[in-house]
PDB file of N, CA and C in Angstrom:
ATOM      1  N   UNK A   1     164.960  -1.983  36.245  1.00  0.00           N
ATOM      2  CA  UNK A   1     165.381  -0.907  35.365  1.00  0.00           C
ATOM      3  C   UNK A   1     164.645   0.386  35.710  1.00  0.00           C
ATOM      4  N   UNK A   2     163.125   0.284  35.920  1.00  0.00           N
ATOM      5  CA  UNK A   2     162.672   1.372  36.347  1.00  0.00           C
ATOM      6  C   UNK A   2     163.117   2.186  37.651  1.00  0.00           C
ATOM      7  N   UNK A   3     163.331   1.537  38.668  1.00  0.00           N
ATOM      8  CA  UNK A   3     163.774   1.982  40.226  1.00  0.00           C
ATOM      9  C   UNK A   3     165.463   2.834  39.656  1.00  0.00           C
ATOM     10  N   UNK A   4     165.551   3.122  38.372  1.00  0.00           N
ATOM     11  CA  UNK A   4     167.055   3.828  37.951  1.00  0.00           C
ATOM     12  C   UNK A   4     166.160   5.408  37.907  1.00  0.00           C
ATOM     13  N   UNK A   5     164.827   5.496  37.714  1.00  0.00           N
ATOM     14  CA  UNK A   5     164.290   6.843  37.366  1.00  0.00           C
ATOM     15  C   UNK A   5     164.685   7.629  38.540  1.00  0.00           C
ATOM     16  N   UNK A   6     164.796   7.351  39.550  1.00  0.00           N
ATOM     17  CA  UNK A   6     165.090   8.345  40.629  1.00  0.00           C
ATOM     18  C   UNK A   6     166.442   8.948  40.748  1.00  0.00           C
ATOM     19  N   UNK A   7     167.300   7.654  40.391  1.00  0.00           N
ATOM     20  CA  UNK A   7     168.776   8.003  39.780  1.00  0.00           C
ATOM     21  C   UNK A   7     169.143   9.347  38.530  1.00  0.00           C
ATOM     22  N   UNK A   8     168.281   8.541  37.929  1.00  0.00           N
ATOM     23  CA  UNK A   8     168.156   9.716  36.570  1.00  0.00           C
ATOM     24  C   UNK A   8     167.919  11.244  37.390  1.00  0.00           C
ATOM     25  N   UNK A   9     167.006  11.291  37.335  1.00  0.00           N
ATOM     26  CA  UNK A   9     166.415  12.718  38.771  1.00  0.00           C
ATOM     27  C   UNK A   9     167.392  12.921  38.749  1.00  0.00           C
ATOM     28  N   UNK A  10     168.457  12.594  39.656  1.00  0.00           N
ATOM     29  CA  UNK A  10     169.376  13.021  40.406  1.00  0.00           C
ATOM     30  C   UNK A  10     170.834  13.158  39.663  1.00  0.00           C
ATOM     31  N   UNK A  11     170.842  12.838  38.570  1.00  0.00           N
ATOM     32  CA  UNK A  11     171.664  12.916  37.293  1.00  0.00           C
ATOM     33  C   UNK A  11     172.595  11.939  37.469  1.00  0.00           C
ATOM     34  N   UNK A  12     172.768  11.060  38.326  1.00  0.00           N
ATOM     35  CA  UNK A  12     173.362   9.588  38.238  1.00  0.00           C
ATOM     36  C   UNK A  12     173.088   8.914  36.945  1.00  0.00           C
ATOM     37  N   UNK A  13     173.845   8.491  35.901  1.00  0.00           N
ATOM     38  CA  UNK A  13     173.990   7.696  34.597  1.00  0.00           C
ATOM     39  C   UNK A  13     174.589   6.052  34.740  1.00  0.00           C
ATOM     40  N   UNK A  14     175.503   6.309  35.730  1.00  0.00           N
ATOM     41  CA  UNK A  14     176.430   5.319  35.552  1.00  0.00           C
ATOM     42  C   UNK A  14     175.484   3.736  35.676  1.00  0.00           C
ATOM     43  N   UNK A  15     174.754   3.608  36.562  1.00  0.00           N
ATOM     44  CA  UNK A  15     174.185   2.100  36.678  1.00  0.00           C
ATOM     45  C   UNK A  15     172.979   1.861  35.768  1.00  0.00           C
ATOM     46  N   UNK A  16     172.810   3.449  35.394  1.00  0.00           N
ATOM     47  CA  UNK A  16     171.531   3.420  34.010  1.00  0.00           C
ATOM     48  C   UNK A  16     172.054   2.396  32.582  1.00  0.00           C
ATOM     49  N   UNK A  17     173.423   3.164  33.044  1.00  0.00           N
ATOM     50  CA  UNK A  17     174.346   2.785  31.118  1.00  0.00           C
ATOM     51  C   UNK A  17     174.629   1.088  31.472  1.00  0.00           C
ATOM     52  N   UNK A  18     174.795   1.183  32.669  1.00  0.00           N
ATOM     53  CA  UNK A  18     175.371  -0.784  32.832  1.00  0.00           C
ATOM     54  C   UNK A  18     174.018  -1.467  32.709  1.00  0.00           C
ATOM     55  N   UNK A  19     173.499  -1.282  33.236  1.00  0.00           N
ATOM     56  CA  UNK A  19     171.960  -2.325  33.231  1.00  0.00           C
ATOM     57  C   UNK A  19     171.656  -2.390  31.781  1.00  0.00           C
ATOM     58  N   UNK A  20     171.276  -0.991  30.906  1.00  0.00           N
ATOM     59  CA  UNK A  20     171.388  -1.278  29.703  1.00  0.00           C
ATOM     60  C   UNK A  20     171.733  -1.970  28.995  1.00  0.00           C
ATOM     61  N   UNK A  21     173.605  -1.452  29.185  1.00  0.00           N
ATOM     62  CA  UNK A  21     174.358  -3.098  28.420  1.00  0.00           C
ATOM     63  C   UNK A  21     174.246  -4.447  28.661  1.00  0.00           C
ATOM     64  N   UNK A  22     173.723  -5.033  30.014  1.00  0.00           N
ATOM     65  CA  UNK A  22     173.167  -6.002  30.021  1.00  0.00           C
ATOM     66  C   UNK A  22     171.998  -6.425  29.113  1.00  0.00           C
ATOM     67  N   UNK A  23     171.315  -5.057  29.434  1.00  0.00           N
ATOM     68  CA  UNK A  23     169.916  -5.717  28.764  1.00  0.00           C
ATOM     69  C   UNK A  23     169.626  -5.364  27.330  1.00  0.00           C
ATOM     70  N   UNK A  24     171.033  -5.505  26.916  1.00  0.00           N
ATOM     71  CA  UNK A  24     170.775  -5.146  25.395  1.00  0.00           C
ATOM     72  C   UNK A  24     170.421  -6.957  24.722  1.00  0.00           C
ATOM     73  N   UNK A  25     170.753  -8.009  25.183  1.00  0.00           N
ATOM     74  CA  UNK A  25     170.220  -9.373  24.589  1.00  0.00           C
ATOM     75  C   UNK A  25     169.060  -9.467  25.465  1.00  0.00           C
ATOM     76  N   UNK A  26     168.360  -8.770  26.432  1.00  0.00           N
ATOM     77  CA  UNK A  26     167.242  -9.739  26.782  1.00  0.00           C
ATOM     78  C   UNK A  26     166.083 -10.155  25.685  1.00  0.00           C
ATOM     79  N   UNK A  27     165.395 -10.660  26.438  1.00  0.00           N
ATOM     80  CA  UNK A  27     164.346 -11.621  25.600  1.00  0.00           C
ATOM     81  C   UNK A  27     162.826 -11.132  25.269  1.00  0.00           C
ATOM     82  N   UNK A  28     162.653 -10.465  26.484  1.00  0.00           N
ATOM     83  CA  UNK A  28     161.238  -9.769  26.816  1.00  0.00           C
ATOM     84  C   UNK A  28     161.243  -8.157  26.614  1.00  0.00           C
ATOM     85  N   UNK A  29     160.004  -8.108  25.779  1.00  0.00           N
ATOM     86  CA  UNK A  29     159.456  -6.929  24.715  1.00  0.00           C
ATOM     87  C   UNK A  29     159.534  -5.999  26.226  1.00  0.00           C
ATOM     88  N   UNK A  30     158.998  -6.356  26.845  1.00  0.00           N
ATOM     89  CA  UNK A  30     158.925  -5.596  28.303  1.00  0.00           C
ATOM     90  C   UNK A  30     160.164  -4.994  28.754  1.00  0.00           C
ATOM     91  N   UNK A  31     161.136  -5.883  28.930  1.00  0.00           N
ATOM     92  CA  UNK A  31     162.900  -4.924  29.461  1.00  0.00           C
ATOM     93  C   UNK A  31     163.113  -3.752  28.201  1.00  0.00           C
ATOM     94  N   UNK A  32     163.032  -4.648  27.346  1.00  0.00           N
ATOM     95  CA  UNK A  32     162.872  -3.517  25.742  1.00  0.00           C
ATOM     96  C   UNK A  32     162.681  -2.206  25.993  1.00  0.00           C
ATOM     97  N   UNK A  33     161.106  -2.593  26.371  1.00  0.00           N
ATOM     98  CA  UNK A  33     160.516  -1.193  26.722  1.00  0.00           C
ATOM     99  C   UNK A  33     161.052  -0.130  27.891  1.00  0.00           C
ATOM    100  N   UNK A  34     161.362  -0.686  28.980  1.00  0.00           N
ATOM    101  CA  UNK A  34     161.820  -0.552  30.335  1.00  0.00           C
ATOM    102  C   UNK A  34     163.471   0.464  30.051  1.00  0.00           C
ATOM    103  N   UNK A  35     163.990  -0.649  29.100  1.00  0.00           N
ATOM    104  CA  UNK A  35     165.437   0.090  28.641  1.00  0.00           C
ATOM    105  C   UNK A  35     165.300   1.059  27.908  1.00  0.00           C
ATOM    106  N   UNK A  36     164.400   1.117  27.004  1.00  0.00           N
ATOM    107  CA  UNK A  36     164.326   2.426  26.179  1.00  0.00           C
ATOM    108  C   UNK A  36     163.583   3.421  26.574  1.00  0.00           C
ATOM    109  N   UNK A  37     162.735   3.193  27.672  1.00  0.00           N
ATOM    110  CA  UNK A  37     162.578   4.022  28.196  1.00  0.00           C
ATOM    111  C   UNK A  37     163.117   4.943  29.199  1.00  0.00           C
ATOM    112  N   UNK A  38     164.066   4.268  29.762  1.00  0.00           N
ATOM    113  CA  UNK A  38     164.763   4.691  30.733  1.00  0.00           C
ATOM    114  C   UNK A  38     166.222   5.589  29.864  1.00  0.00           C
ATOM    115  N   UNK A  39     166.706   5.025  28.936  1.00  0.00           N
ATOM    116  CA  UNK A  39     167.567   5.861  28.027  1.00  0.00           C
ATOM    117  C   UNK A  39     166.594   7.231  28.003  1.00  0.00           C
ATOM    118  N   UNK A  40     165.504   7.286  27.521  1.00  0.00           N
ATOM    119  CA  UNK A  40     165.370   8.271  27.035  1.00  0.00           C
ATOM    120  C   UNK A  40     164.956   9.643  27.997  1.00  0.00           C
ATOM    121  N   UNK A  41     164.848   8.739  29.452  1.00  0.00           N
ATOM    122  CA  UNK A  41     164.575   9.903  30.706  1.00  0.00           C
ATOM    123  C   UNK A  41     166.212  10.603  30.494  1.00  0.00           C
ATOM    124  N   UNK A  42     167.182   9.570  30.336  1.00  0.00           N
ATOM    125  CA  UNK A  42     168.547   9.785  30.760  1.00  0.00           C
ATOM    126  C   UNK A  42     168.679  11.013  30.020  1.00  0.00           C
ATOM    127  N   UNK A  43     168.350  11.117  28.658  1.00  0.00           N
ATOM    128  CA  UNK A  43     168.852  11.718  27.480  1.00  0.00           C
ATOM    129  C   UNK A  43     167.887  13.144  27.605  1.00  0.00           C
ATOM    130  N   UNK A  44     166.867  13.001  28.494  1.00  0.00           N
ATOM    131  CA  UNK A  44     166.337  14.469  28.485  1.00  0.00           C
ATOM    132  C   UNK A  44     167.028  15.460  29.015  1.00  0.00           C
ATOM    133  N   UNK A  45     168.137  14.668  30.230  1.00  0.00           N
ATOM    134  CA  UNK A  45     168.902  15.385  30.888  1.00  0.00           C
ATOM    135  C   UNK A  45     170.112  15.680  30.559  1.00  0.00           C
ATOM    136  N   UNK A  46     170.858  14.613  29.711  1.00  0.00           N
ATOM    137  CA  UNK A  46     172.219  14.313  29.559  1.00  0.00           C
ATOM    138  C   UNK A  46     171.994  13.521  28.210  1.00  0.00           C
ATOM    139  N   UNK A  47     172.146  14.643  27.069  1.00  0.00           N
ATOM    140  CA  UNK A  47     171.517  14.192  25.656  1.00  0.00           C
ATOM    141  C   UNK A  47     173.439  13.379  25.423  1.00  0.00           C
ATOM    142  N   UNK A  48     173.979  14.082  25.651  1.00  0.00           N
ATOM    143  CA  UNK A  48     175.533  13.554  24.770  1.00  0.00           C
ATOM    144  C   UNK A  48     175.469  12.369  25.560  1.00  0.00           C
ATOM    145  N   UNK A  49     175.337  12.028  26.837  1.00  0.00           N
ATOM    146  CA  UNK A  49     175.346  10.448  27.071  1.00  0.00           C
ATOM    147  C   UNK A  49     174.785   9.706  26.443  1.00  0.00           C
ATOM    148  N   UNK A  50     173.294   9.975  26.502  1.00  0.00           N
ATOM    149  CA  UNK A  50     172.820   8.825  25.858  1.00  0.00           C
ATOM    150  C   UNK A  50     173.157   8.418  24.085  1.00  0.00           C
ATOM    151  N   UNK A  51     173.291   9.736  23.587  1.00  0.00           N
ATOM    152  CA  UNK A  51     173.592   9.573  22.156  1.00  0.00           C
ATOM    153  C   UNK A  51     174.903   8.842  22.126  1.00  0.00           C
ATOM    154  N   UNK A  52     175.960   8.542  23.123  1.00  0.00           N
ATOM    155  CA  UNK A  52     177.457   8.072  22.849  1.00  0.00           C
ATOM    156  C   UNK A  52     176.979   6.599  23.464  1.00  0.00           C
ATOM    157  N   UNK A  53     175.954   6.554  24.275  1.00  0.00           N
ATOM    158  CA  UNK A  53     175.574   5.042  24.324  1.00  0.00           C
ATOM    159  C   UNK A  53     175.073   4.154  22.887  1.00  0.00           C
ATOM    160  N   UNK A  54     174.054   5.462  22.839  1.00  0.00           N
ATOM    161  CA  UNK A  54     173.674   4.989  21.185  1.00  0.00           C
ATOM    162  C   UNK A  54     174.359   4.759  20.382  1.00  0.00           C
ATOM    163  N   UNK A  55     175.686   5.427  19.997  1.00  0.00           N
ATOM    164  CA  UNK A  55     176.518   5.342  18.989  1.00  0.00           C
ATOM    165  C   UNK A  55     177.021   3.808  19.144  1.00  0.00           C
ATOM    166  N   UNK A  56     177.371   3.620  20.316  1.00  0.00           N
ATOM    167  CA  UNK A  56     178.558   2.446  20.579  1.00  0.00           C
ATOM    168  C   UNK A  56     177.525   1.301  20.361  1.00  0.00           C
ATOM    169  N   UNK A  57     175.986   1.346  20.926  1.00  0.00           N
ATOM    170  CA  UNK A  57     175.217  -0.135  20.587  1.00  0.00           C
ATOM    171  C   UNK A  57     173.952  -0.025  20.025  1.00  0.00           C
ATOM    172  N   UNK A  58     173.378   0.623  19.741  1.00  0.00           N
ATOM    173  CA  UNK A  58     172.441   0.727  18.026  1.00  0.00           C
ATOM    174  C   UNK A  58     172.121  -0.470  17.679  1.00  0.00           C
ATOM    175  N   UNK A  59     173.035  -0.854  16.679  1.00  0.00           N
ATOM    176  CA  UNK A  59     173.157  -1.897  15.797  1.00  0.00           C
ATOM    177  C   UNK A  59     172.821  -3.285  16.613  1.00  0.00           C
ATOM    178  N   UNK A  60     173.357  -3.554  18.042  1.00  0.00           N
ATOM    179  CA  UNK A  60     173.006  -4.262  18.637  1.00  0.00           C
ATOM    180  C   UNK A  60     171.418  -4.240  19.360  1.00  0.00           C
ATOM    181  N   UNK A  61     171.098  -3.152  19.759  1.00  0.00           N
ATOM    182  CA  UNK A  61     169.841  -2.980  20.506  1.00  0.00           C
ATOM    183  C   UNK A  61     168.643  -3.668  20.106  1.00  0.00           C
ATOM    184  N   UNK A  62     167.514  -4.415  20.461  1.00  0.00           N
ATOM    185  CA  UNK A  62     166.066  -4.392  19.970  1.00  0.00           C
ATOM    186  C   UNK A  62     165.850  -3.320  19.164  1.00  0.00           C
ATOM    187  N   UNK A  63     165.226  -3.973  18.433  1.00  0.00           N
ATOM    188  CA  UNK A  63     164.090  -2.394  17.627  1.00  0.00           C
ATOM    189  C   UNK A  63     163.253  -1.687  18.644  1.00  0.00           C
ATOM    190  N   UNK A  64     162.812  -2.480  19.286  1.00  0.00           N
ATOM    191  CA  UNK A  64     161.563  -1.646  20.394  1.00  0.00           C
ATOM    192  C   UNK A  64     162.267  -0.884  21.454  1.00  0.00           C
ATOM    193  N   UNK A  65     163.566  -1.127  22.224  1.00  0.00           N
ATOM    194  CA  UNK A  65     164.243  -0.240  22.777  1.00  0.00           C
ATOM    195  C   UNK A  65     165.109   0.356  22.510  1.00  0.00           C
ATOM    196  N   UNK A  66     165.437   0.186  20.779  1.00  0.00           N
ATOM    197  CA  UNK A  66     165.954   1.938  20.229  1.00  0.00           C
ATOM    198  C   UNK A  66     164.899   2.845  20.142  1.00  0.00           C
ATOM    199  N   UNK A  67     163.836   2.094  19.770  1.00  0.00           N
ATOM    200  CA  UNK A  67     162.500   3.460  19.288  1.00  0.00           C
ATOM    201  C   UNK A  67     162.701   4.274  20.780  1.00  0.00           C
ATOM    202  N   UNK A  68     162.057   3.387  21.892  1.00  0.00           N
ATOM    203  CA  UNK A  68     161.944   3.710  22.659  1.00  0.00           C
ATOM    204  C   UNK A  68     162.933   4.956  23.176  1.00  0.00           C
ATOM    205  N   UNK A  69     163.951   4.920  23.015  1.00  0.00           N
ATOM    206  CA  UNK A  69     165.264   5.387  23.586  1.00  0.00           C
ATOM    207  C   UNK A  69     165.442   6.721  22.512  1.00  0.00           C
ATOM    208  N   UNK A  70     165.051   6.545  20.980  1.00  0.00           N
ATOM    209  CA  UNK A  70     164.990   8.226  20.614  1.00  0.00           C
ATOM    210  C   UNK A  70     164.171   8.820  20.069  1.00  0.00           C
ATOM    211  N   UNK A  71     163.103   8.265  20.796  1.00  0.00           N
ATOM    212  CA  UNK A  71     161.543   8.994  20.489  1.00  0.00           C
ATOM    213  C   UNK A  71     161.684  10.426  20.871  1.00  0.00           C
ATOM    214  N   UNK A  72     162.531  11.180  21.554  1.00  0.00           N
ATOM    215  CA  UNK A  72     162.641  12.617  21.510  1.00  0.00           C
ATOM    216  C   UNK A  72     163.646  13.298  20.402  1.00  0.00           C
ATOM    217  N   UNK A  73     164.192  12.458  19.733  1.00  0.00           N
ATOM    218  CA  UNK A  73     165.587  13.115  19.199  1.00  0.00           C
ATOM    219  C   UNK A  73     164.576  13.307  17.924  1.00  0.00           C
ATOM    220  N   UNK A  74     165.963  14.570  17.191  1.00  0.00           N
ATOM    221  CA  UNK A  74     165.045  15.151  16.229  1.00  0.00           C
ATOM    222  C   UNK A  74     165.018  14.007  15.084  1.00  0.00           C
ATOM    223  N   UNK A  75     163.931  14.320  14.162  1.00  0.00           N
ATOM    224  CA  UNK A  75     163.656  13.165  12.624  1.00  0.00           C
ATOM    225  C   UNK A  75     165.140  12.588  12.441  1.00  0.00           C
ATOM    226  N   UNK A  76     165.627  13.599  11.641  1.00  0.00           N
ATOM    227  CA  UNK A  76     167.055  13.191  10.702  1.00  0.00           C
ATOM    228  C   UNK A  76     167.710  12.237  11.872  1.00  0.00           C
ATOM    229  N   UNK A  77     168.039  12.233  12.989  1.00  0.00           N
ATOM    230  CA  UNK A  77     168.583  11.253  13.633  1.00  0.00           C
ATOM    231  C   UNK A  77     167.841   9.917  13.915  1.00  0.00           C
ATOM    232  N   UNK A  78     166.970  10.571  14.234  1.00  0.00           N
ATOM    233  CA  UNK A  78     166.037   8.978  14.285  1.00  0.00           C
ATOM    234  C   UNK A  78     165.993   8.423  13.025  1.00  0.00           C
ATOM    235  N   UNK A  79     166.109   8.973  12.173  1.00  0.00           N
ATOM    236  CA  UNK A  79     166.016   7.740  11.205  1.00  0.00           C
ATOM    237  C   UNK A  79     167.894   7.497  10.574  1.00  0.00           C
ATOM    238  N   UNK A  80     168.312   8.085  11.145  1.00  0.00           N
ATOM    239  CA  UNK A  80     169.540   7.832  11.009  1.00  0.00           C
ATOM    240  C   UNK A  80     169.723   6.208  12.122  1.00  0.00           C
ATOM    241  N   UNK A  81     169.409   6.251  12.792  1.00  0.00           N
ATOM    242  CA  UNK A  81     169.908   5.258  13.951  1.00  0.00           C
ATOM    243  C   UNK A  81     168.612   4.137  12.896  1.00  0.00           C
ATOM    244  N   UNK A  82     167.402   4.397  12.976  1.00  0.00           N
ATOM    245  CA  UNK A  82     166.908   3.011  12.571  1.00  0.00           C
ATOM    246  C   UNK A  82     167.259   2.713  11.433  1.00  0.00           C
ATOM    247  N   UNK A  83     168.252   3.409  10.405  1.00  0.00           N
ATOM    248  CA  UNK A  83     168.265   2.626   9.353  1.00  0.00           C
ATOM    249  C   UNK A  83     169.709   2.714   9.171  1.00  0.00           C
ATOM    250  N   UNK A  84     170.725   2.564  10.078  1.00  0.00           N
ATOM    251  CA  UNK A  84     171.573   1.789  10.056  1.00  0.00           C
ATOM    252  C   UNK A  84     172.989   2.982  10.180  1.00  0.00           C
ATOM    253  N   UNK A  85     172.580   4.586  10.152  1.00  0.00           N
ATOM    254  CA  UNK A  85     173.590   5.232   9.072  1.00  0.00           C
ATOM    255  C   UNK A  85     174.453   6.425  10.323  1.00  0.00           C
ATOM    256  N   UNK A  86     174.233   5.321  11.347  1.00  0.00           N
ATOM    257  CA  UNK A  86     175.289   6.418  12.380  1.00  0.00           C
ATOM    258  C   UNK A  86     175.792   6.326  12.322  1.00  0.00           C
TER     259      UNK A  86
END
């Protein structure tokens, strides 16, 4: 997931958003982290992507790689997404 940061750089999304959706059931706190972190490089660049990723799987995501994923977005949204009301 990390080896996507160079992608990101380069404003490539597309294999960022698929790996994601894979790794929206993994198991390990670690991909968690890895995925939400990597959303949120995406979203420094290309905020409406990542927020239309967000929209569509939220509800599905870990807790630790939504935090991860809108630790830049402003309050009112972040707590919009962790408590259920996107």
């Amino acid at each position: 997931m990390i080896a996507n940061w160079i992608f990101i750089r380069e404003g490539e999304t597309e294999d960022v958003l698929k790996l994601a959706k894979i790794h929206l059931k993994d198991e390990h706190d670690l991909m968690h982290k890895a995925v939400g972190w990597m959303l949120r490089e995406m979203g420094k660049r290309h905020r409406e992507i990542e927020t239309e990723f967000l929209d569509q799987h939220y509800k599905q995501m870990p807790r630790t790689m939504l935090r991860y994923a809108i630790e830049k977005y402003p309050e009112e949204d972040r707590q919009a997404y962790l408590k259920g009301l996107r």
